[in-house]
C-alpha atoms as a PDB file:
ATOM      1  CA  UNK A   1     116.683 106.251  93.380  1.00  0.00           C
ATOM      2  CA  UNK A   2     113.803 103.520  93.027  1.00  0.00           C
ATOM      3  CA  UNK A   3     110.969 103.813  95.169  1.00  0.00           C
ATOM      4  CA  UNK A   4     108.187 101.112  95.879  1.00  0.00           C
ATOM      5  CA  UNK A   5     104.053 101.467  96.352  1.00  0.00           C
ATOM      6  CA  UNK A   6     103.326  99.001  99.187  1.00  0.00           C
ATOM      7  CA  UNK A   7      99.610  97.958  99.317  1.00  0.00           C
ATOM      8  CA  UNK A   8      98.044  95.382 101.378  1.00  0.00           C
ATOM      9  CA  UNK A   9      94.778  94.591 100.825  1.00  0.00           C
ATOM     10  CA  UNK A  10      91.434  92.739 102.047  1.00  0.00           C
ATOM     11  CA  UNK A  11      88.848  92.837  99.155  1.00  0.00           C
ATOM     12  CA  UNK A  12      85.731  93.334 100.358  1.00  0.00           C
ATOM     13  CA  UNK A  13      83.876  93.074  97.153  1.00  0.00           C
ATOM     14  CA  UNK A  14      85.083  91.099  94.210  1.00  0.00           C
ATOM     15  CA  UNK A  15      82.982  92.524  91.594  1.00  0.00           C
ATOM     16  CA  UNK A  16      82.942  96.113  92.500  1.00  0.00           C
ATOM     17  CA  UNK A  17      86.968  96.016  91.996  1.00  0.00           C
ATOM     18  CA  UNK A  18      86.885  93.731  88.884  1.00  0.00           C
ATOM     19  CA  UNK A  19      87.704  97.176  86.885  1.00  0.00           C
ATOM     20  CA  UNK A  20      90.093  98.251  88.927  1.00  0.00           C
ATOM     21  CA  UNK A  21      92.121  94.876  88.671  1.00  0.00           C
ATOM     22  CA  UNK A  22      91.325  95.085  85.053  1.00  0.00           C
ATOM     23  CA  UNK A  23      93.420  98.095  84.464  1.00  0.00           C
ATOM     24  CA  UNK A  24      95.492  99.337  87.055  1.00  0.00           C
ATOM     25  CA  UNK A  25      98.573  97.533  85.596  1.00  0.00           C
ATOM     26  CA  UNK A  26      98.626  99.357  82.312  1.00  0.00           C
ATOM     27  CA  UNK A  27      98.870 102.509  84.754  1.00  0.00           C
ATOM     28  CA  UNK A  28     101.519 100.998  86.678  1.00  0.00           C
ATOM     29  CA  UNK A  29     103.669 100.270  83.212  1.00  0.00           C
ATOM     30  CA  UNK A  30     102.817 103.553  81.755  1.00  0.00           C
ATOM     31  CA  UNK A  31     104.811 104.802  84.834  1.00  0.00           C
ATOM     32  CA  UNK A  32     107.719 102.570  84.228  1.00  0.00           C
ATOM     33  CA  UNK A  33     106.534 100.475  87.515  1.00  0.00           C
ATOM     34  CA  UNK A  34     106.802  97.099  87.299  1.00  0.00           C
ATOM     35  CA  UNK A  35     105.332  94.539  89.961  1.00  0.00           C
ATOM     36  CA  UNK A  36     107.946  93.263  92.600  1.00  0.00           C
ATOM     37  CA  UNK A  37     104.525  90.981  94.344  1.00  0.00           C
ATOM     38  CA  UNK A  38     101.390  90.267  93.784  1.00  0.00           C
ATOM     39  CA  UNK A  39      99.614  87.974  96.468  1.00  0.00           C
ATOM     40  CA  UNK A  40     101.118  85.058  97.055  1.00  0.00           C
ATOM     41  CA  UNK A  41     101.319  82.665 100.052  1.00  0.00           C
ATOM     42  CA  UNK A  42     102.584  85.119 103.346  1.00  0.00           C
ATOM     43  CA  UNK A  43     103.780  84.364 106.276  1.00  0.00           C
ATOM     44  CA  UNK A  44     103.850  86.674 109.396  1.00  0.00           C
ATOM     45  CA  UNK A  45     106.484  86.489 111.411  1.00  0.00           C
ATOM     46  CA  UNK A  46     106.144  89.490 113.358  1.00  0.00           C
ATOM     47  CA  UNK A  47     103.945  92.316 113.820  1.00  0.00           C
ATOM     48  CA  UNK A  48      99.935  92.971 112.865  1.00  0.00           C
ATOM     49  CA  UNK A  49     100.809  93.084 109.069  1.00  0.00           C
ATOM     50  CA  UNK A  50      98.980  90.002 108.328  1.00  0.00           C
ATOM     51  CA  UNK A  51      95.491  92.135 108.944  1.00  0.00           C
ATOM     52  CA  UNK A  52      94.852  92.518 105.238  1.00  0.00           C
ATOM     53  CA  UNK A  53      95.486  89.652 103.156  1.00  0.00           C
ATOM     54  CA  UNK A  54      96.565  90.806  99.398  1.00  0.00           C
ATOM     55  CA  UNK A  55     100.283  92.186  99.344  1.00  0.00           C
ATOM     56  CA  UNK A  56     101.689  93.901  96.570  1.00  0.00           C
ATOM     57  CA  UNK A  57     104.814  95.604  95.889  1.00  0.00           C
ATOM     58  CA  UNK A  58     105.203  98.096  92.529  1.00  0.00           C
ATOM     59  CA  UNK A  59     108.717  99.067  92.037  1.00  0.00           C
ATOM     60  CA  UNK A  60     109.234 102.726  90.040  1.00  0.00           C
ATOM     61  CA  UNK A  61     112.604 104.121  89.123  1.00  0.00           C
ATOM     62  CA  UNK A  62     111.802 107.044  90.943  1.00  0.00           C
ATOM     63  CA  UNK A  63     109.502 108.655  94.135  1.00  0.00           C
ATOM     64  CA  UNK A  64     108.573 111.250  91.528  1.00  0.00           C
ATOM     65  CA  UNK A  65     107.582 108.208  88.664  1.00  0.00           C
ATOM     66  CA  UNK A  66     105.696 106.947  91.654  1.00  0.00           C
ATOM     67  CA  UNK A  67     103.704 109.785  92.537  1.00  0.00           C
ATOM     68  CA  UNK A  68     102.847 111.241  89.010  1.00  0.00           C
ATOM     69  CA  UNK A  69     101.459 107.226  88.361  1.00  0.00           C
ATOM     70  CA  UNK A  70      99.430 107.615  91.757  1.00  0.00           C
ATOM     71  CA  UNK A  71      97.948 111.184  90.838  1.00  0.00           C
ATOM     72  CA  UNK A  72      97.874 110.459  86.681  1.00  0.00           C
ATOM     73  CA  UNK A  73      94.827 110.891  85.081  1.00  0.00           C
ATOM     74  CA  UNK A  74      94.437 107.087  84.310  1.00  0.00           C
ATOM     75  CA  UNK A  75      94.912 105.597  88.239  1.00  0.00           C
ATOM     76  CA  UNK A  76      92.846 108.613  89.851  1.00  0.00           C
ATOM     77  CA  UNK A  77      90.285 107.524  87.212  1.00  0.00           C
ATOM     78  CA  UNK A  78      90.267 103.785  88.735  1.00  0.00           C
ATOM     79  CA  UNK A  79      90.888 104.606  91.762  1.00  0.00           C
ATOM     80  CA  UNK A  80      87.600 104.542  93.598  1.00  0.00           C
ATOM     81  CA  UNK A  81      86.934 100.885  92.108  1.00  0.00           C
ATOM     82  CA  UNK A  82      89.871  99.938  94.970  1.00  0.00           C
ATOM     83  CA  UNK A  83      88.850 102.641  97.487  1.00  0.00           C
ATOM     84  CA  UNK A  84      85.117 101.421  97.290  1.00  0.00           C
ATOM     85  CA  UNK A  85      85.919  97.761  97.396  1.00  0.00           C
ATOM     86  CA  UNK A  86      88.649  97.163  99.388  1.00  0.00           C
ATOM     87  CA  UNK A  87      90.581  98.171 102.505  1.00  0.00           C
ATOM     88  CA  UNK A  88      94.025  98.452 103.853  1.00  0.00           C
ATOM     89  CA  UNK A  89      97.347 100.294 103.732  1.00  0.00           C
ATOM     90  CA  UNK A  90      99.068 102.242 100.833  1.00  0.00           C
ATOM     91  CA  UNK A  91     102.423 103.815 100.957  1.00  0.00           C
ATOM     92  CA  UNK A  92     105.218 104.999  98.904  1.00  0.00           C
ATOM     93  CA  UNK A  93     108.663 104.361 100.136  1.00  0.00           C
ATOM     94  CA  UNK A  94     111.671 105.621  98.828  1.00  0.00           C
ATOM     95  CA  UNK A  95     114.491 102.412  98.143  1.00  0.00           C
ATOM     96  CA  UNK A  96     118.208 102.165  98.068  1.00  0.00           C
ATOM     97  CA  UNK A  97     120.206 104.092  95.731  1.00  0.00           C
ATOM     98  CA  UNK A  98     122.489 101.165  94.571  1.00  0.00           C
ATOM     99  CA  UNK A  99     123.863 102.884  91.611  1.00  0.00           C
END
């Protein structure tokens, strides 16, 4: 069953997350993620999502794939670049099984 990492994002400091941004997708491949979104023009219809700005959706063939990319060696490494930079929400959810 796939499952997605849903992050959105305000940057508060550009540089301080430049390695972060320069790496984090080679951990997201290595995991068999690929990226469903990546910024792009939103529009809120409902609700307080629009807080943070940057939305991104990672799908993973699995909620295990998913959480051995979030706790790998590699993303925990990179990890404070976002943490330290940047706020907002991060969650794993679990998708459809449509197999």
């Amino acid at each position: 069953m796939t499952a997605f990492a849903m992050v959105e994002l305000e940057i508060t400091d550009a540089d301080g997350i430049a390695p972060y941004r320069a790496a984090v997708e080679d951990t997201v491949t290595a995991h068999g993620g690929r990226y469903r979104i990546l910024g792009g023009e939103t529009e809120v219809l409902e609700g307080g999502i629009g807080e943070y700005p940057v939305k991104v959706l990672i799908e993973f063939p699995t909620m295990d794939a998913a959480k051995r990319w979030y706790q790998s060696d590699a993303y925990q490494a990179i990890l404070p670049h976002r943490l330290n930079h940047s706020r907002g929400n991060f969650l794993l959810v679990e998708g459809l099984d449509n197999g």
